[in-house]
Structures are given as structure tokens and as C-alpha cells.
N, C-alpha and C. Protein backbone atom coordinates (compact mmCIF):
# COMPACT_ATOMS: atom_id res chain seq x y z
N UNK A 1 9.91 12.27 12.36
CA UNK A 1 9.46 11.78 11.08
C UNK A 1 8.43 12.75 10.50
N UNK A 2 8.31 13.00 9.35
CA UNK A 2 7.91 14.00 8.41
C UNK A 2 6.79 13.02 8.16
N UNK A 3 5.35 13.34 8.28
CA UNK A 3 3.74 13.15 7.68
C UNK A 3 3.37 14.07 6.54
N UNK A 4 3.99 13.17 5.46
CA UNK A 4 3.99 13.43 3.87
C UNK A 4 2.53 13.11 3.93
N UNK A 5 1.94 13.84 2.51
CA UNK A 5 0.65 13.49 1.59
C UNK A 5 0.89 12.41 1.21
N UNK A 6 -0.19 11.57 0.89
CA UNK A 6 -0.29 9.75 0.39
C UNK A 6 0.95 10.50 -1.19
N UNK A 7 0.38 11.25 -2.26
CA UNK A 7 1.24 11.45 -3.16
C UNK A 7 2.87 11.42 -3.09
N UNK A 8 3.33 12.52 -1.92
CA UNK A 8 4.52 12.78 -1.79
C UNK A 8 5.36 11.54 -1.16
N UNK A 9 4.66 10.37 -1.44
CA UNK A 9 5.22 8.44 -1.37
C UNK A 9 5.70 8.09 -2.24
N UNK A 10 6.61 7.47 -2.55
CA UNK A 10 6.72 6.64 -3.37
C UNK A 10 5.90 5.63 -3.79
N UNK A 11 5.81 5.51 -4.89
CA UNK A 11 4.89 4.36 -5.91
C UNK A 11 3.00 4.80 -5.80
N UNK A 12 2.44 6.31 -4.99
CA UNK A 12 1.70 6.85 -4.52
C UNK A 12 0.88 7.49 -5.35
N UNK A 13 0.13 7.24 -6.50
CA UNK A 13 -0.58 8.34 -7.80
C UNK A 13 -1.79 8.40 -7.12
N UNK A 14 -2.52 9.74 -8.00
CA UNK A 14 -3.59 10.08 -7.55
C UNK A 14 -4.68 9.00 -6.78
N UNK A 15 -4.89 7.89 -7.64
CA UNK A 15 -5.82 7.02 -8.35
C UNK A 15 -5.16 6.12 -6.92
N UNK A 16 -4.33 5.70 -6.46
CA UNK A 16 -3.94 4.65 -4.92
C UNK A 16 -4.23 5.57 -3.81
N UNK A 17 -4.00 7.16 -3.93
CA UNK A 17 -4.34 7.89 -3.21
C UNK A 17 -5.72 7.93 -2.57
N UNK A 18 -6.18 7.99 -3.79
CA UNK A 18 -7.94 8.29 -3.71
C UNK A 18 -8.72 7.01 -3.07
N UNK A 19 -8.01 5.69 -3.24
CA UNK A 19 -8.44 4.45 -3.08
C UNK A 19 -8.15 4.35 -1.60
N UNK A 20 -6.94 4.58 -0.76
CA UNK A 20 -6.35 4.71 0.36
C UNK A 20 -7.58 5.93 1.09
N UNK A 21 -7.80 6.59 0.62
CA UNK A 21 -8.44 7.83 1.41
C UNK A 21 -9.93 7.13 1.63
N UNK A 22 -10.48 6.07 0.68
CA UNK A 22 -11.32 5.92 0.74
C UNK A 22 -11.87 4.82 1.89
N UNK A 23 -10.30 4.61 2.21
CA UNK A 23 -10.68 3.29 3.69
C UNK A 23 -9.78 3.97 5.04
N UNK A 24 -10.30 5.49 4.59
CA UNK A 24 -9.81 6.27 5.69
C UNK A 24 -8.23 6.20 6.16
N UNK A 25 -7.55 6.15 5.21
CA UNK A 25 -6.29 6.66 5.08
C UNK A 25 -5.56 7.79 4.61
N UNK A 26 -5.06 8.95 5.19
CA UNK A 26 -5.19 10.02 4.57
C UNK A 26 -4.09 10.65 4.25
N UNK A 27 -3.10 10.31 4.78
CA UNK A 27 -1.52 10.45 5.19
C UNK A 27 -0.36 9.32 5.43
N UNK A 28 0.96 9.46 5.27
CA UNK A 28 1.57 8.67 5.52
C UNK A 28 1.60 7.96 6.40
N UNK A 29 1.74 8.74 7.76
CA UNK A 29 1.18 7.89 9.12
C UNK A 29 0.07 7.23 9.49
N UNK A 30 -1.16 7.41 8.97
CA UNK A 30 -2.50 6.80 8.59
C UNK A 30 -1.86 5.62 8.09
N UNK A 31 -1.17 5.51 6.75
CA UNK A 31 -0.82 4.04 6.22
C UNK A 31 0.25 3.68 6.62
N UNK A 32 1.07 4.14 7.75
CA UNK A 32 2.01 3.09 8.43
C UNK A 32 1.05 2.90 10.02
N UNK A 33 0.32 3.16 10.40
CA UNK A 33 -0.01 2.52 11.69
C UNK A 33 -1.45 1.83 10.94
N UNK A 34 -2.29 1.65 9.72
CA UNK A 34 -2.53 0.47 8.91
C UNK A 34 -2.05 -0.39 8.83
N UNK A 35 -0.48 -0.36 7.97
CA UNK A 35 0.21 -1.06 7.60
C UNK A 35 -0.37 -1.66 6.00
N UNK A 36 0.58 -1.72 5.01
CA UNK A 36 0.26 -2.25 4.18
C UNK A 36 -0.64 -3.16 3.29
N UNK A 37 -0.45 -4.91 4.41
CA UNK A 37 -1.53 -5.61 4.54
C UNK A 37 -2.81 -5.48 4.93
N UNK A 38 -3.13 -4.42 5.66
CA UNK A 38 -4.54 -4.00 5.92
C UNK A 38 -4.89 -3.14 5.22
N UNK A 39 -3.98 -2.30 4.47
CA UNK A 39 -4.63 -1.29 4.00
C UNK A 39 -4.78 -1.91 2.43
N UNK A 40 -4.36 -3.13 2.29
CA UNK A 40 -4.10 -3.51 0.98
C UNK A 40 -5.27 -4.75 0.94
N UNK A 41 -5.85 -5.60 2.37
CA UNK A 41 -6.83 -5.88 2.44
C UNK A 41 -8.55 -5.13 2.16
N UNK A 42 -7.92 -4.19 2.85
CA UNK A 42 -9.77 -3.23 2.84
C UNK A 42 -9.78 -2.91 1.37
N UNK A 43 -8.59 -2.03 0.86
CA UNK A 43 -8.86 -2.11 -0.72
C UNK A 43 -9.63 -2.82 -1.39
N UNK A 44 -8.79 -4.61 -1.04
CA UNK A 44 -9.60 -5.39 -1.86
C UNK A 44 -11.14 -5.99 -1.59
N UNK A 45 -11.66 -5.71 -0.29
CA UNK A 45 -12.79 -5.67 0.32
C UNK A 45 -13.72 -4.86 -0.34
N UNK A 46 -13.54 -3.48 -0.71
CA UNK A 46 -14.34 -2.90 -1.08
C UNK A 46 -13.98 -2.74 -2.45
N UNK A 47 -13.38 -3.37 -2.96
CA UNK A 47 -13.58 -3.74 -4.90
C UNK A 47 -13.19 -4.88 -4.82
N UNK A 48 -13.77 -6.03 -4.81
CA UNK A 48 -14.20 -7.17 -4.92
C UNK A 48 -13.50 -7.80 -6.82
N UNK A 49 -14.69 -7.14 -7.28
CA UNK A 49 -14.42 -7.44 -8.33
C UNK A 49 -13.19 -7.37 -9.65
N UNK A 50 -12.45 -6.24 -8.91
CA UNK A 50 -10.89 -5.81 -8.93
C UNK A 50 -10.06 -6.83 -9.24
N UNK A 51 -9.27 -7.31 -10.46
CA UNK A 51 -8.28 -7.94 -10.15
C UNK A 51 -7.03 -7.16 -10.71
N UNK A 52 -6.22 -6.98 -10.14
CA UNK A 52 -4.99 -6.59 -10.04
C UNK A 52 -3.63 -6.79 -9.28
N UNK A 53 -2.62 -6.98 -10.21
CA UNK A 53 -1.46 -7.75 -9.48
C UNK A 53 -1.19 -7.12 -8.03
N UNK A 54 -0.49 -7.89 -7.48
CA UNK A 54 -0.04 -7.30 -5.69
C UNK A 54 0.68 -6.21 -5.54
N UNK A 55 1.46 -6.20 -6.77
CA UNK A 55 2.48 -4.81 -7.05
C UNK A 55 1.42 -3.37 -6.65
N UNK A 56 0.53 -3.93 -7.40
CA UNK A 56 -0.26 -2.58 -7.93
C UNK A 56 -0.59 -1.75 -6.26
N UNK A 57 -1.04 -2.74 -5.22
CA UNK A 57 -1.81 -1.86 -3.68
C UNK A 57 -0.29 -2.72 -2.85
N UNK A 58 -0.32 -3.95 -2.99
CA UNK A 58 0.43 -4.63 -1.54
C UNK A 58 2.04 -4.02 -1.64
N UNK A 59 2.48 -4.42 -2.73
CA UNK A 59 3.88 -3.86 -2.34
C UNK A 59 4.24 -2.76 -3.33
N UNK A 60 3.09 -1.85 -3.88
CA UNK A 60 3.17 -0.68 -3.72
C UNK A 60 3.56 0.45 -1.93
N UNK A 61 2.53 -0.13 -1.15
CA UNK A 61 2.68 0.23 -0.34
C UNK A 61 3.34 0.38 0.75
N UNK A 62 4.20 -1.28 0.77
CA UNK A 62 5.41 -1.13 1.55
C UNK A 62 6.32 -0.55 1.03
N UNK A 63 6.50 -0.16 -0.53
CA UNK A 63 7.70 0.78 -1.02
C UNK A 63 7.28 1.89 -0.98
N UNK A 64 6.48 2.63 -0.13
CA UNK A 64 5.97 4.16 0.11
C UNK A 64 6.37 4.21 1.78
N UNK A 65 6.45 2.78 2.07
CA UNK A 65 6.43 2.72 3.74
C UNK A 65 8.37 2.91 3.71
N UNK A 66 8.95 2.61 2.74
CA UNK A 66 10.28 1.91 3.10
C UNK A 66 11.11 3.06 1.99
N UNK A 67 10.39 4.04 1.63
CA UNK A 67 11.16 4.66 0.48
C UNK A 67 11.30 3.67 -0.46
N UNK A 68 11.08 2.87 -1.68
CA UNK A 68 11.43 2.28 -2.26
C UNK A 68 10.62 2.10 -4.00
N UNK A 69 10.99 1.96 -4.89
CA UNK A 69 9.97 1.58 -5.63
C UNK A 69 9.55 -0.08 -5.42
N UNK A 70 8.34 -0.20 -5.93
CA UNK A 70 8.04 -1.96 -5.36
C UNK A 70 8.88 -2.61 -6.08
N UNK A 71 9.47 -2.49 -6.75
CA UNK A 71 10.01 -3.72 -7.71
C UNK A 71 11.30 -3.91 -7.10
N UNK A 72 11.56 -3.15 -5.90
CA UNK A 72 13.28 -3.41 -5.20
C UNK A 72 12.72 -3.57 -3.91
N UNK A 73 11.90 -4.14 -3.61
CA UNK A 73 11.49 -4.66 -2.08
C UNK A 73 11.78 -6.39 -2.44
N UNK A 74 12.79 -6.72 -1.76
CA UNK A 74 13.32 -8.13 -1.92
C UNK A 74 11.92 -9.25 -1.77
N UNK A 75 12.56 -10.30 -2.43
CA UNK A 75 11.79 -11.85 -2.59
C UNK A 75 11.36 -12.03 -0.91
N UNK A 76 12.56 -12.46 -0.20
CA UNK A 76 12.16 -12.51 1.02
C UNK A 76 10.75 -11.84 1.76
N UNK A 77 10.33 -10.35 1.30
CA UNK A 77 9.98 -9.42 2.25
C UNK A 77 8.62 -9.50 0.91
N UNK A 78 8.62 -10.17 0.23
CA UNK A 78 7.39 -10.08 -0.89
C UNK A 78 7.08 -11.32 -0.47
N UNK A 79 7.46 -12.39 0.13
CA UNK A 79 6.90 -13.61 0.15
C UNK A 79 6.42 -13.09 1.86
N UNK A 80 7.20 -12.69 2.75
CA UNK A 80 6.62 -12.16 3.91
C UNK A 80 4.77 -11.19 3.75
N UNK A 81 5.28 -10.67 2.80
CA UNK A 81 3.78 -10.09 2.72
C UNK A 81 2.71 -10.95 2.29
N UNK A 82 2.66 -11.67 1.42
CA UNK A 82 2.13 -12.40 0.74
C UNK A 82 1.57 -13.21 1.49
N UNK A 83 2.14 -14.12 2.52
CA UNK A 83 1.74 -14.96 3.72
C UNK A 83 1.17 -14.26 4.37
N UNK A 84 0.83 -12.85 4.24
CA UNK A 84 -0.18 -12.14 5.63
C UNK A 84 -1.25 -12.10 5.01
N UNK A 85 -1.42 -12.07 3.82
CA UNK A 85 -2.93 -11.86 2.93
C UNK A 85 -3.50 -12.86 3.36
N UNK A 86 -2.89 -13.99 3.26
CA UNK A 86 -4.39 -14.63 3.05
C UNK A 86 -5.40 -15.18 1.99
């Protein structure tokens, strides 16, 4: 398996990059042995005041994990995530 830049992800812009790097994620493999939900937790830990839909960090990130854009990561596997938040 190839350890792409957070960018060279799908659904991955500067601005999720920079946010990911900032809870010490630096690489693709960084945010798959995270995993999504954690890395989509600490996000929201350290911007609190942040509101933004789930698309935007949670299943952005499993469609960088899965090749995918978020909007084609099935109901099933969006309600699976969703129950890990919390």
C-alpha cells in the first residue's frame, strides 16, 4: 500500500489537511491507523465552537480511507459511523 500525502486523498483540501496535521496526522496511514472517528473526534475537540455537517471531517474521511467521494459511502456505513460519535 502506497502512503499518499493527506492531499493526494480523496475529499482531502488544504484546509482538512492542515486540520488533520494539527491532531498529528500527517499521512494517509497516520489517518487509517486513527481511523476516521477519532480523527473526526479530536477535530471536533479542538474547535469546539465549529459547527459543520459530518460530510465536511467524518465521512469526508472514510471516503479518503475507501477511495470514494463522501456522498457515495452508503446509508448503512454513514449510520455505522454516526453511532461511533457519540
Amino acid at each position: 500500500m502506497q502512503n499518499r500525502e493527506l492531499t493526494g486523498l480523496k475529499n482531502i483540501g488544504e484546509k482538512i489537511a492542515g486540520r488533520l496535521q494539527e491532531i498529528g496526522v500527517t499521512c494517509e496511514e497516520d489517518l487509517r491507523h486513527t481511523g476516521p472517528v477519532e480523527a473526526h473526534r479530536k477535530i471536533r475537540q479542538r474547535y469546539p465552537d465549529e459547527t459543520l455537517p459530518l460530510c465536511y471531517y467524518l465521512y469526508s474521511f472514510e471516503g479518503a480511507l475507501t477511495d470514494r467521494h463522501w456522498d457515495r459511502i452508503g446509508e448503512q456505513r454513514k449510520n455505522e459511523l454516526r453511532s461511533q460519535i457519540g
